[in-house]
N, C-alpha and C. Protein backbone atom coordinates (compact mmCIF):
# COMPACT_ATOMS: atom_id res chain seq x y z
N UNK A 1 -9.38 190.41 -58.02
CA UNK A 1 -9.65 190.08 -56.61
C UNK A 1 -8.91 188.80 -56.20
N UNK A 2 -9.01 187.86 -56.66
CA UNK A 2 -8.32 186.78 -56.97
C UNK A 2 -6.51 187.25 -56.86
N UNK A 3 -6.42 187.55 -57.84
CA UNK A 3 -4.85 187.96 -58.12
C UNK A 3 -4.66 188.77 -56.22
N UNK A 4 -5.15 189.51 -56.23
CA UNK A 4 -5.12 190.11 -54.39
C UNK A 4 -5.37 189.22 -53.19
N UNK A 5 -6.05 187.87 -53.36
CA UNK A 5 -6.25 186.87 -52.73
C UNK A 5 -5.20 186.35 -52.16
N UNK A 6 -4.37 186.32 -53.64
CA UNK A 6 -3.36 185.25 -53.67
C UNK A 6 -2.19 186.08 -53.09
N UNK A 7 -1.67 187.14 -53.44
CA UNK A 7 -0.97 187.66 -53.17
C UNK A 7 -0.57 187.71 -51.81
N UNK A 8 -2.02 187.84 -51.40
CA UNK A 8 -1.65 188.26 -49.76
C UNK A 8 -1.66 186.94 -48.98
N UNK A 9 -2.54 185.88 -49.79
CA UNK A 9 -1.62 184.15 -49.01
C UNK A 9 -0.32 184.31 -49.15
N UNK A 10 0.23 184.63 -50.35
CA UNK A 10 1.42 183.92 -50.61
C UNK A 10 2.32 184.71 -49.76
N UNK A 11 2.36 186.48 -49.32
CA UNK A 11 2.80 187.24 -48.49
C UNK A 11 2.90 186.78 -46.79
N UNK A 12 1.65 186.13 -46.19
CA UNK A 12 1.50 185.59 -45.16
C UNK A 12 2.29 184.39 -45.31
N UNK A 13 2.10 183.66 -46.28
CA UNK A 13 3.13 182.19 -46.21
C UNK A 13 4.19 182.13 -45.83
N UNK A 14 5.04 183.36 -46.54
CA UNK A 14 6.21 183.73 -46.24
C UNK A 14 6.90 184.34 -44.66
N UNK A 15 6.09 185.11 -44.81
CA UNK A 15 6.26 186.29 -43.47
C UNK A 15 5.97 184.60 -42.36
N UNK A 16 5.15 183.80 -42.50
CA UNK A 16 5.13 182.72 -41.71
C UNK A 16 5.92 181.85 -41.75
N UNK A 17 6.63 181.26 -42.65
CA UNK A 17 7.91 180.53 -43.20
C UNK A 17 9.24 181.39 -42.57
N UNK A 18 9.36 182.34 -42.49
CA UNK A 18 10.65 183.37 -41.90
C UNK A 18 10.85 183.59 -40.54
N UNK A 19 9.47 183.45 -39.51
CA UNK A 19 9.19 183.61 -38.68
C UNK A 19 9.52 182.34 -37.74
N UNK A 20 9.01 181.39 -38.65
CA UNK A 20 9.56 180.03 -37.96
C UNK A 20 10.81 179.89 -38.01
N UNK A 21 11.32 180.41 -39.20
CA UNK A 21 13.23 180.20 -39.28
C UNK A 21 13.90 180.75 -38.45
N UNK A 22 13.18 181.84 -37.55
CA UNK A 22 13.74 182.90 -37.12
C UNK A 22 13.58 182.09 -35.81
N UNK A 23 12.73 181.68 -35.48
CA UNK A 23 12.39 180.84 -34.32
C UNK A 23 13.21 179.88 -34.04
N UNK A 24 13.01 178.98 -35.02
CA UNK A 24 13.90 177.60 -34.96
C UNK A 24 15.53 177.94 -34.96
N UNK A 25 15.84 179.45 -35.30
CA UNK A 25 17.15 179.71 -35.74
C UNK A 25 17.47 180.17 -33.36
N UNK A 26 16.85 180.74 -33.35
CA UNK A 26 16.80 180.95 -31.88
C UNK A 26 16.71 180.09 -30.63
N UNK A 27 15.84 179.16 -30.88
CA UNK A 27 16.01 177.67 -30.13
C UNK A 27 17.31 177.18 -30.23
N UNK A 28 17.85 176.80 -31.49
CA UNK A 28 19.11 176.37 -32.03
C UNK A 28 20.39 177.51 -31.38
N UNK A 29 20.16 178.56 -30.88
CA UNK A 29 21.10 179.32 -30.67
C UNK A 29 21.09 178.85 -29.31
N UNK A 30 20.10 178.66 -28.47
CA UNK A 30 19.71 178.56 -26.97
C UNK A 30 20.30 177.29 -26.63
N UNK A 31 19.67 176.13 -27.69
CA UNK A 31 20.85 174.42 -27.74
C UNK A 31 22.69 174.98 -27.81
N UNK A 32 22.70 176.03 -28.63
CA UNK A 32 24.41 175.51 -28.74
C UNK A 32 24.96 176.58 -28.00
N UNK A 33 24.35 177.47 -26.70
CA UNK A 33 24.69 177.78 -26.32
C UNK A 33 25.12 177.19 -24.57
N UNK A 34 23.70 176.26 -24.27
CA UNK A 34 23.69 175.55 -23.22
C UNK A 34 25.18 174.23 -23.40
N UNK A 35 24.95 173.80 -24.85
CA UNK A 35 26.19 172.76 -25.09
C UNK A 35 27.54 173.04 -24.85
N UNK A 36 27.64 174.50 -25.35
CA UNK A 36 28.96 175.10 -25.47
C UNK A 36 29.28 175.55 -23.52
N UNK A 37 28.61 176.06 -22.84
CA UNK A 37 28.63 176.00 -21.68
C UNK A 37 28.98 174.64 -21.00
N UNK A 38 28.32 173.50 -21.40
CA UNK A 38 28.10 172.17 -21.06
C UNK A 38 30.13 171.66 -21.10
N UNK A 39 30.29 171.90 -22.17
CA UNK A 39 31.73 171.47 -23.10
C UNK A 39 33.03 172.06 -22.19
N UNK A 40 32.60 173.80 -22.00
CA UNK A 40 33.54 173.95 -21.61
C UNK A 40 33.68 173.87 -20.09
N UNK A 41 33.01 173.25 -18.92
CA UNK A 41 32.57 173.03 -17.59
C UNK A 41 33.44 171.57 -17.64
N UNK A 42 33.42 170.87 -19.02
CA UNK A 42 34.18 169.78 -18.91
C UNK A 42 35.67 169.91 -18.76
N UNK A 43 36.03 171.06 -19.57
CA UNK A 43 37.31 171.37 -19.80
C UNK A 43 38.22 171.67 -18.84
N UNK A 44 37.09 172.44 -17.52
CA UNK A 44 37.42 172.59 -16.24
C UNK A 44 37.96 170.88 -15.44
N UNK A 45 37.14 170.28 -15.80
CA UNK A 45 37.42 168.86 -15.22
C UNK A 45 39.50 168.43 -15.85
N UNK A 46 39.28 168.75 -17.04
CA UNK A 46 40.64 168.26 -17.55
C UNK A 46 42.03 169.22 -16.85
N UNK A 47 41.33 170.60 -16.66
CA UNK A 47 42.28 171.85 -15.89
C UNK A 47 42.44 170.68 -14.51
N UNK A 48 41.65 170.49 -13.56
CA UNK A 48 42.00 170.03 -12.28
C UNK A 48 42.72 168.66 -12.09
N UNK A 49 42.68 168.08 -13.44
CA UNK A 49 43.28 166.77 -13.35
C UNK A 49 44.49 167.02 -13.58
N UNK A 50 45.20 168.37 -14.50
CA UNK A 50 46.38 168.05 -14.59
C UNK A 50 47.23 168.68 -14.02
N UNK A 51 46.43 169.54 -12.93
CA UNK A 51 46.67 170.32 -11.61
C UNK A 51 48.15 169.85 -10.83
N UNK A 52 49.17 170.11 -10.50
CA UNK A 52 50.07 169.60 -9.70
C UNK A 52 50.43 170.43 -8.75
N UNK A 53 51.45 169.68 -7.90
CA UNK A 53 51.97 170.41 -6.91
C UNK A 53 53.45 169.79 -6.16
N UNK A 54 54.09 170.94 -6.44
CA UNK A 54 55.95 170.37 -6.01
C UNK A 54 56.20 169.42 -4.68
N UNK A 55 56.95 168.40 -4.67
CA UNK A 55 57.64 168.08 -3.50
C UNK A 55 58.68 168.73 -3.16
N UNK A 56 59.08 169.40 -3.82
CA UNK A 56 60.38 170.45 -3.18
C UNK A 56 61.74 169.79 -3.62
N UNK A 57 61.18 168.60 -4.36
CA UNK A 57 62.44 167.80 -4.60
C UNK A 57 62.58 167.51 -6.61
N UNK A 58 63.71 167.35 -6.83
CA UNK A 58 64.01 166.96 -7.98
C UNK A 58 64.56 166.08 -8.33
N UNK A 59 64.51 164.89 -9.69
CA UNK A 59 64.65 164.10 -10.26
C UNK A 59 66.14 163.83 -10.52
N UNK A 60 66.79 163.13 -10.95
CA UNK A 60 68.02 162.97 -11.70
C UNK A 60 68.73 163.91 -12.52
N UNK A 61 67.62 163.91 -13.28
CA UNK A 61 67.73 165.06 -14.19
C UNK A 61 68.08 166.87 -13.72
N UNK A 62 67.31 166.98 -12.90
CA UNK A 62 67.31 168.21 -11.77
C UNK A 62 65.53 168.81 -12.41
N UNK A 63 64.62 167.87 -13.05
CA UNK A 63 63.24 168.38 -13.18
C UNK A 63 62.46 168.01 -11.76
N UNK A 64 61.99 169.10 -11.14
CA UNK A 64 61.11 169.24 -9.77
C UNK A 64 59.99 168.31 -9.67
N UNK A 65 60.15 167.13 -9.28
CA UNK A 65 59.14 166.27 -9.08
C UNK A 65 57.77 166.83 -8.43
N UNK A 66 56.47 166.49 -9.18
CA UNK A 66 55.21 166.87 -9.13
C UNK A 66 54.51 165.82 -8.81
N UNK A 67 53.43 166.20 -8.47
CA UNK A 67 51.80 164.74 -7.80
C UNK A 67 50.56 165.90 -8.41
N UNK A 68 50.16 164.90 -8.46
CA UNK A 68 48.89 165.87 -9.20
C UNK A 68 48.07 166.33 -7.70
N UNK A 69 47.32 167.73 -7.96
CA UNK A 69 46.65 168.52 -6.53
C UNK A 69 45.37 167.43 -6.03
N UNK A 70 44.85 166.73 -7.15
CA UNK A 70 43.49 166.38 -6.80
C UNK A 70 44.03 165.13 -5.32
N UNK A 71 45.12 164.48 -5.27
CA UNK A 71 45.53 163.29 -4.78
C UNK A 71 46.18 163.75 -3.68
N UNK A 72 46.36 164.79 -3.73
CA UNK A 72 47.43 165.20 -2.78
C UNK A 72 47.03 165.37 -1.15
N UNK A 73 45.77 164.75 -1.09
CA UNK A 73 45.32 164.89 0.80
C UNK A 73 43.65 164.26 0.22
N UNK A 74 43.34 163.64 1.60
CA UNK A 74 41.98 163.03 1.38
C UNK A 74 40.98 164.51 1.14
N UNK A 75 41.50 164.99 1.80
CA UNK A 75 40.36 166.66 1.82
C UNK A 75 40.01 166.95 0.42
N UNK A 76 41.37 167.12 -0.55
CA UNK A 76 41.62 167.75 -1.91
C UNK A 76 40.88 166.46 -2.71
N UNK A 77 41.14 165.24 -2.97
CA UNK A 77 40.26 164.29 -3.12
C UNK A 77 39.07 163.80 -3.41
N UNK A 78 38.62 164.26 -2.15
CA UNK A 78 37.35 164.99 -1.45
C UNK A 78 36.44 165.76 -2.67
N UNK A 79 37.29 167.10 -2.34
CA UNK A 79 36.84 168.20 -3.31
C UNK A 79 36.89 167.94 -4.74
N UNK A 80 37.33 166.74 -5.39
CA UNK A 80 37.70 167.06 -6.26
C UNK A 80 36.92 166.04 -6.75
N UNK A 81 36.53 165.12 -6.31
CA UNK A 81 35.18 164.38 -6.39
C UNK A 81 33.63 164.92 -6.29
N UNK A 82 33.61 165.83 -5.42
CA UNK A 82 32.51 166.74 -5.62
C UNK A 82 31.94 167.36 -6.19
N UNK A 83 33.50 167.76 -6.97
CA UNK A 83 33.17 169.13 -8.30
C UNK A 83 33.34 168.05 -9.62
N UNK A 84 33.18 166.76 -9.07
CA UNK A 84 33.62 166.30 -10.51
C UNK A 84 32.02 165.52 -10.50
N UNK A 85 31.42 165.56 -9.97
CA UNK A 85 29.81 164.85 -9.70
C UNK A 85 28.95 166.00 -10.36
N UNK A 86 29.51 167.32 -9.85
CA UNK A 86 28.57 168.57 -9.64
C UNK A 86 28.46 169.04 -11.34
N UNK A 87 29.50 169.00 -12.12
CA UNK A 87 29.65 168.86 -13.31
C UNK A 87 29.21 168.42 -14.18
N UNK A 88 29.23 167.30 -14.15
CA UNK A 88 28.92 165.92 -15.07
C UNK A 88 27.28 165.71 -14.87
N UNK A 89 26.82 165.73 -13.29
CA UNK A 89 25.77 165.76 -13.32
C UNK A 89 24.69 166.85 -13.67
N UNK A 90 25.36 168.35 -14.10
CA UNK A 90 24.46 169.14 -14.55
C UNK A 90 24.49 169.30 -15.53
N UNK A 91 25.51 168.68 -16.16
CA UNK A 91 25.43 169.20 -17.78
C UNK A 91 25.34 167.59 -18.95
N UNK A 92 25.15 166.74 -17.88
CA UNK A 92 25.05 165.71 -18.64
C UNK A 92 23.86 165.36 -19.93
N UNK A 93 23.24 166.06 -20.06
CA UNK A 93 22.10 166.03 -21.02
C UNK A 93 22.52 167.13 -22.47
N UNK A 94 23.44 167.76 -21.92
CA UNK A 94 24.05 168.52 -23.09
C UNK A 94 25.57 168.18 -23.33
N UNK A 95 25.96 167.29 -23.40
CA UNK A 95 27.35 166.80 -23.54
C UNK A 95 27.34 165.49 -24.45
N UNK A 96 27.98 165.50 -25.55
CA UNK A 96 28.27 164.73 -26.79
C UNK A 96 28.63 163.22 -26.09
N UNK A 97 28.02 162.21 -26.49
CA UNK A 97 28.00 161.01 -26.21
C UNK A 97 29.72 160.70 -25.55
N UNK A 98 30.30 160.59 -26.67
CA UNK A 98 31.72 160.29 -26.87
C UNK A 98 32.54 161.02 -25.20
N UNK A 99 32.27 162.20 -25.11
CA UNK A 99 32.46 163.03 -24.29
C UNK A 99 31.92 162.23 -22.92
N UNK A 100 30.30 162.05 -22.56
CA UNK A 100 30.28 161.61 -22.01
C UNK A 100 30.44 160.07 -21.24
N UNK A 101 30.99 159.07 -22.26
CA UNK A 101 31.97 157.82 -22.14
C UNK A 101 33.03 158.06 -21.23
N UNK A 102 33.93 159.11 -21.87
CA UNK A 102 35.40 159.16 -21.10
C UNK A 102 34.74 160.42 -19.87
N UNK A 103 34.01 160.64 -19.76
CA UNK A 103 33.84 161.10 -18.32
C UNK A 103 33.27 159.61 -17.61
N UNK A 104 32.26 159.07 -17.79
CA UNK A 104 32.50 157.56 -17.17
C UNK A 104 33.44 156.60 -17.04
N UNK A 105 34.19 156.85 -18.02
CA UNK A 105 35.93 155.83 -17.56
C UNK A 105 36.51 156.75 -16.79
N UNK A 106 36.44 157.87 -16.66
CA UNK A 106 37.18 158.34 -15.85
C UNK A 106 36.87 158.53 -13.69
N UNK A 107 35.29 158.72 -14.21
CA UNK A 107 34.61 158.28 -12.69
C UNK A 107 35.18 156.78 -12.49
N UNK A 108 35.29 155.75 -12.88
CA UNK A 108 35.89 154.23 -12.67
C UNK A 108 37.13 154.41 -12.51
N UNK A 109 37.65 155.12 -13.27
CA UNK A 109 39.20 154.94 -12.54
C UNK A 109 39.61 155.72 -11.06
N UNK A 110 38.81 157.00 -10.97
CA UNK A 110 38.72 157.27 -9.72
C UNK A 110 38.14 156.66 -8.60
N UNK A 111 36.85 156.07 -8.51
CA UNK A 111 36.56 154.47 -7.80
C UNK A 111 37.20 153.92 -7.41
N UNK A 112 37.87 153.83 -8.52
CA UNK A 112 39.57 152.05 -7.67
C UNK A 112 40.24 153.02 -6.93
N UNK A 113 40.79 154.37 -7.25
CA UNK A 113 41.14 155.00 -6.60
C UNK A 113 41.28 155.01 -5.16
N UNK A 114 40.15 155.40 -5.28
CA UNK A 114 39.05 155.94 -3.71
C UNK A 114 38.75 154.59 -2.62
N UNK A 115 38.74 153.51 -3.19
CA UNK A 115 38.80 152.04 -3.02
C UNK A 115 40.06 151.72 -2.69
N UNK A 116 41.67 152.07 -2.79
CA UNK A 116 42.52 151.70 -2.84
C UNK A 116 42.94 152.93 -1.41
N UNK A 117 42.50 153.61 -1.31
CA UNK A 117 42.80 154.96 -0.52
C UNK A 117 41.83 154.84 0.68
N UNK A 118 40.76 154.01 0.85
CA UNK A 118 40.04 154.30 1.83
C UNK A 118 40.42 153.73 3.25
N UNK A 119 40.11 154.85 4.12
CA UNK A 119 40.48 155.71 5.36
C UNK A 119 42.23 155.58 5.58
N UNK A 120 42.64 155.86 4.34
CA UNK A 120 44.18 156.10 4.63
C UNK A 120 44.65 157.37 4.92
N UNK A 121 45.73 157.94 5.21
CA UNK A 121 46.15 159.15 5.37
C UNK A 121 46.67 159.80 4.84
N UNK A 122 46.52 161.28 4.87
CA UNK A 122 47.43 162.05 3.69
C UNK A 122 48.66 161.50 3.04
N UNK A 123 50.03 160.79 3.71
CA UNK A 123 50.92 160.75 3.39
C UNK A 123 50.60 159.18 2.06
N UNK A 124 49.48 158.33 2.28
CA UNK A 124 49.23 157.51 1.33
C UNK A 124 49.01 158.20 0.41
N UNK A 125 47.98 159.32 0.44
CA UNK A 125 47.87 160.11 -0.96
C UNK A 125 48.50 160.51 -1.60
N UNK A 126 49.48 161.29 -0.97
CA UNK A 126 50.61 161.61 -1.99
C UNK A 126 51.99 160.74 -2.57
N UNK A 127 52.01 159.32 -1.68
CA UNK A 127 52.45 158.19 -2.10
C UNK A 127 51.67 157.54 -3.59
N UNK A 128 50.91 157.63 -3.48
CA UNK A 128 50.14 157.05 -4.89
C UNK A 128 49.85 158.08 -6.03
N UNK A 129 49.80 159.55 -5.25
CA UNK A 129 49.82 160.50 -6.26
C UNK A 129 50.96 160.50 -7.22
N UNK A 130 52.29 160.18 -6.46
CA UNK A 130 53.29 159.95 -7.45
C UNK A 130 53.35 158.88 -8.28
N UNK A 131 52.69 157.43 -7.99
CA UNK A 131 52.68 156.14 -8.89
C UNK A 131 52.15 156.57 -9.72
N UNK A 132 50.98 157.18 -9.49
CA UNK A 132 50.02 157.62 -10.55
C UNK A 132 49.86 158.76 -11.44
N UNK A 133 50.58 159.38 -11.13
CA UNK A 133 50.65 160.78 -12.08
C UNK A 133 50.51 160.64 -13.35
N UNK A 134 51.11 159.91 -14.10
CA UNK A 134 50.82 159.53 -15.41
C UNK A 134 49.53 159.19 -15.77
N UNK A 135 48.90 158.46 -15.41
CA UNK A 135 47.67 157.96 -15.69
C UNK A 135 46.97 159.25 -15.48
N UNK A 136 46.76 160.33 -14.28
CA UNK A 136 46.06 161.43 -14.35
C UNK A 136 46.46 162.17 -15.76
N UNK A 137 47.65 162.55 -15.63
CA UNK A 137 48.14 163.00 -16.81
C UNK A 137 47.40 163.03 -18.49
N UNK A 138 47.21 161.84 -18.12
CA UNK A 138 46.91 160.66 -20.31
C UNK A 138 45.36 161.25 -19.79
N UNK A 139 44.79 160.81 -18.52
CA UNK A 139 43.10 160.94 -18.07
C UNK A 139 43.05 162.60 -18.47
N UNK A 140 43.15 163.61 -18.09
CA UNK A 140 43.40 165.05 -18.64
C UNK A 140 43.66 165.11 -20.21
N UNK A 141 44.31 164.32 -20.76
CA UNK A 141 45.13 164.84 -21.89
C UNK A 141 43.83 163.78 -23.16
N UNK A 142 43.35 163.03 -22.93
CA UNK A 142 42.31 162.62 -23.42
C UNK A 142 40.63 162.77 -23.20
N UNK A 143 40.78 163.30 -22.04
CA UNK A 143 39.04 163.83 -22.08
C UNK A 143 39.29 165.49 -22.61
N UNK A 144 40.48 166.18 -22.89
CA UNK A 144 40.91 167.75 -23.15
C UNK A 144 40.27 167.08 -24.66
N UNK A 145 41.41 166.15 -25.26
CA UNK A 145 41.16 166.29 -27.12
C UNK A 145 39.49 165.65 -27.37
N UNK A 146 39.37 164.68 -26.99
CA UNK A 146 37.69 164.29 -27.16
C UNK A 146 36.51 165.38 -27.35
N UNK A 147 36.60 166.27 -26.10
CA UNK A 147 36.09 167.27 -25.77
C UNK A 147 36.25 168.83 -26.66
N UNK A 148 37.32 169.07 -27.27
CA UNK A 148 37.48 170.05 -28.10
C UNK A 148 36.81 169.28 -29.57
N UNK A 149 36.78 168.52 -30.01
CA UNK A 149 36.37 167.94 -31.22
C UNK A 149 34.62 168.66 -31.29
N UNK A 150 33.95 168.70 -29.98
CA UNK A 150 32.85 169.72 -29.91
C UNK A 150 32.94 170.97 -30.50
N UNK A 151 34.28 171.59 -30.39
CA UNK A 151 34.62 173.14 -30.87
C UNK A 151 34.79 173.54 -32.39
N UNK A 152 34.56 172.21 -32.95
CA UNK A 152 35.08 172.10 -34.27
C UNK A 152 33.63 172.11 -35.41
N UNK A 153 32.67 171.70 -34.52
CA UNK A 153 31.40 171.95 -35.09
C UNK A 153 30.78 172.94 -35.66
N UNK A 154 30.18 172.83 -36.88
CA UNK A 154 29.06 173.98 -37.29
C UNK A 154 28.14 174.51 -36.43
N UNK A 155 27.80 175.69 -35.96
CA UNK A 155 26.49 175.48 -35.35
C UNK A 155 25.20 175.00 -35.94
N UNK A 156 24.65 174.96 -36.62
CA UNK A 156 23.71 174.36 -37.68
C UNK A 156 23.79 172.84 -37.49
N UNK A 157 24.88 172.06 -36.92
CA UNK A 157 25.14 170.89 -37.24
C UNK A 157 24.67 170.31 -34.92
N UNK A 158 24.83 171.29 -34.87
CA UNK A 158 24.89 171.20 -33.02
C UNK A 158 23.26 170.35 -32.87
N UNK A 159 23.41 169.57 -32.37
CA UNK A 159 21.97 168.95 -31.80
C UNK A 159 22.11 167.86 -30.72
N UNK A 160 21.15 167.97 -29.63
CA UNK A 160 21.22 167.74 -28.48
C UNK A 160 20.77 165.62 -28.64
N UNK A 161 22.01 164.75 -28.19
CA UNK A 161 21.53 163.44 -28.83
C UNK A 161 20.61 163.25 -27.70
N UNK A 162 19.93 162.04 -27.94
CA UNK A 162 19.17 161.16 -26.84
C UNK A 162 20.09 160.35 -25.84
N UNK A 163 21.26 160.04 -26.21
CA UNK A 163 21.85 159.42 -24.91
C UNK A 163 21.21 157.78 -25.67
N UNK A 164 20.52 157.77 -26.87
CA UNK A 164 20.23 156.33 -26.89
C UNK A 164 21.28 154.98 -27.13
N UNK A 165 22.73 155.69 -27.39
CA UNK A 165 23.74 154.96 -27.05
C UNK A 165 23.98 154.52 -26.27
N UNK A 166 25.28 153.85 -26.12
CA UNK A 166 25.23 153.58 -25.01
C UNK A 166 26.26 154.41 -23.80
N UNK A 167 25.95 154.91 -22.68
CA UNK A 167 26.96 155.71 -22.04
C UNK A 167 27.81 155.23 -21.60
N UNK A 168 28.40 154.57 -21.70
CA UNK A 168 29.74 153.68 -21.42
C UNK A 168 30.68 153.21 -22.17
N UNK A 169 32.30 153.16 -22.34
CA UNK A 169 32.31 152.05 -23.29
C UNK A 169 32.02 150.63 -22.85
N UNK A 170 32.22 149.90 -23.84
CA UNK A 170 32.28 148.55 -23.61
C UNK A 170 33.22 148.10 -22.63
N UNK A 171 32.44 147.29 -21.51
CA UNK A 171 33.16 146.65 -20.81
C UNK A 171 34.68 145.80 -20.37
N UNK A 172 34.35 144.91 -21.98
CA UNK A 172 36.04 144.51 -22.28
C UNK A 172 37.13 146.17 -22.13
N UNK A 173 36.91 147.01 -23.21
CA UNK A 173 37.25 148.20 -23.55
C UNK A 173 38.03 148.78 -22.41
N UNK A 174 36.87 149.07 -20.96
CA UNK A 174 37.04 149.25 -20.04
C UNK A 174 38.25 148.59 -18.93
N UNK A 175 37.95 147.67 -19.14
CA UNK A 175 38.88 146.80 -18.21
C UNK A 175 40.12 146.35 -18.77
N UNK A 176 40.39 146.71 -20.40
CA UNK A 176 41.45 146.72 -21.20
C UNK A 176 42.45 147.89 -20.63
N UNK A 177 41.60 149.22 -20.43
CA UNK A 177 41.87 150.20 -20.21
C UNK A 177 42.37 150.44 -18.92
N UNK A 178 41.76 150.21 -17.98
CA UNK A 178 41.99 150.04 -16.54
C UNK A 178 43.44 149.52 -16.17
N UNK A 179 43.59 148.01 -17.09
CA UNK A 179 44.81 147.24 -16.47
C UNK A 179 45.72 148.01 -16.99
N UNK A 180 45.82 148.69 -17.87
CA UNK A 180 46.99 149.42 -19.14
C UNK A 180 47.13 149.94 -17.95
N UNK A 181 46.87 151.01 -16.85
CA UNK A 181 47.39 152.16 -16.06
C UNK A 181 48.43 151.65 -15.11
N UNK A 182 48.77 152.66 -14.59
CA UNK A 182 49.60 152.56 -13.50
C UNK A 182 48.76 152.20 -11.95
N UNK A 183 47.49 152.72 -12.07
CA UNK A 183 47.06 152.06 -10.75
C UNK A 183 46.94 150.80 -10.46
N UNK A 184 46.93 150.29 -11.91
CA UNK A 184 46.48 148.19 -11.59
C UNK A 184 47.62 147.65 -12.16
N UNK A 185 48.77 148.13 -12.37
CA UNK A 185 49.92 147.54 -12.51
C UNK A 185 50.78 147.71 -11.21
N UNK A 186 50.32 148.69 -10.48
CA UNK A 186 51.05 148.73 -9.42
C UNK A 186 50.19 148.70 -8.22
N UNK A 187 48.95 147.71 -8.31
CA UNK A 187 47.63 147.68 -7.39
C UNK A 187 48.70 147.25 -6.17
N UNK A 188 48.75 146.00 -6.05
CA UNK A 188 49.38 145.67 -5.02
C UNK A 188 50.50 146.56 -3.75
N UNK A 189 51.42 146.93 -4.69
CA UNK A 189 52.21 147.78 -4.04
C UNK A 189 51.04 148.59 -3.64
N UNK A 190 50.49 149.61 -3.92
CA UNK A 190 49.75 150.70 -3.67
C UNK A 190 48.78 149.97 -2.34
N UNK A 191 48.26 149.30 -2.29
CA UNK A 191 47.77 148.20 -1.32
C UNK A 191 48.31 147.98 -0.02
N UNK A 192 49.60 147.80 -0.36
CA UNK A 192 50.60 147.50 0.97
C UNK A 192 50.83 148.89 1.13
N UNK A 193 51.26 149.89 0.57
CA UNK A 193 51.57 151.02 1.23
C UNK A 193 50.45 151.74 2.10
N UNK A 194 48.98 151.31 1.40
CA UNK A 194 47.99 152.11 2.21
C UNK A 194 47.89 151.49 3.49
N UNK A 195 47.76 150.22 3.69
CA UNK A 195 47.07 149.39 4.28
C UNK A 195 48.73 149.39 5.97
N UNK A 196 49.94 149.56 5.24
CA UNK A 196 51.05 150.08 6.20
C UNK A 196 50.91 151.49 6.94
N UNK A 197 50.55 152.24 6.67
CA UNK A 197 49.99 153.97 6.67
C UNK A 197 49.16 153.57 7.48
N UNK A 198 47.70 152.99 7.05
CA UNK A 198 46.96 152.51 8.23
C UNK A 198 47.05 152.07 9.58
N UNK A 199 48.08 150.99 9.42
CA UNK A 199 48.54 150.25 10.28
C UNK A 199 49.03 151.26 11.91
N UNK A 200 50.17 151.92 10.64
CA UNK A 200 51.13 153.07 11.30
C UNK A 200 50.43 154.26 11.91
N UNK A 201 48.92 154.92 11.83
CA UNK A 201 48.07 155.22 12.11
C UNK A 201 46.98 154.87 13.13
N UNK A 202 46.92 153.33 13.14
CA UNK A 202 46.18 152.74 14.59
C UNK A 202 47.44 152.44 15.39
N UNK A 203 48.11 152.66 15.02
CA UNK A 203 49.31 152.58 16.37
C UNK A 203 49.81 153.93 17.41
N UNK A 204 49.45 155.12 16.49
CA UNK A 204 50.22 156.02 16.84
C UNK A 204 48.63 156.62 17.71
């Protein structure tokens, strides 16, 4: 009787031990599936940054000079700030620390941006779209590799952090980063051209 006692604990133990695995194995599928959604919504962000669009004109070389689409009119700008809020802000709780850093350096560099551009006119935009292309460029080409390093994961290994880091980099870091670009090496100029556009705008 005993020996049948046991048997059938030790049968339930199991069948209860498997059940939870099976469980916990399903939660865990539901985490790395929301992440993997999360990851690749980012990836979309890196597609629109490195988005361009022809001036009709070519270089020295005879390569067709490009401006990236997001810069290319306050409207597009616009939009491209919207979808870059709409993003970040829904999937921010499932997006890898690291990941979500260079989406915050990258909202700051669009800031000065938007700060450097404000109430100027299309033709400023695509004046600075060309200073700046590069910097969009490296901004795309480094939140793309950060962001695939997610793809490289076990699932077993996938787990959702607390964010108890910190979401930013470091400040110095930041402003190390900032001056390196083409927008704050060429602040000034970019300054006078908007602020001329303007000018040329309350006149007309």
């Amino acid at each position: 009787m005993l020996g049948v006692l046991l048997g059938v604990g030790l049968t339930s133990f199991v069948n209860w031990k498997l059940k939870s695995k099976e469980a916990h194995l399903r939660i865990l599928e539901k985490i790395f599936d929301k992440r993997l959604q999360a990851h690749e919504e980012v990836l979309e962000i890196s597609r629109l940054l490195r988005t361009t669009v022809s001036t009709k004109s070519a270089d020295e070389g005879d390569n067709v000079i490009t401006y990236p689409v997001i810069i290319s009119s306050r409207e597009e700008f616009d939009q491209f700030i919207r979808r870059f809020y709409e993003l970040v802000n829904y999937n921010t709780h499932w997006l890898d620390i690291e990941v979500f850093r260079e989406l915050n350096f990258i909202q700051d560099y669009i800031a000065n941006v938007d700060i450097l551009l404000k109430e100027s006119n299309d033709d400023s935009f695509k004046e600075v779209a060309l200073i700046i292309k590069s910097d969009i460029i490296d901004l795309a080409a480094s939140l793309e590799e950060i962001t695939m390093t997610f793809f490289d994961k076990d699932i077993y290994a996938i787990k959702i952090k607390t964010k108890k880091q910190h979401h930013k980099y470091k400040r110095t870091q930041t402003i190390k980063r900032l001056h390196s670009t083409e927008l704050f090496k060429n602040w000034s100029e970019i300054e006078e051209k908007a602020e001329h556009n303007r000018a040329d705008g309350r006149r007309s």
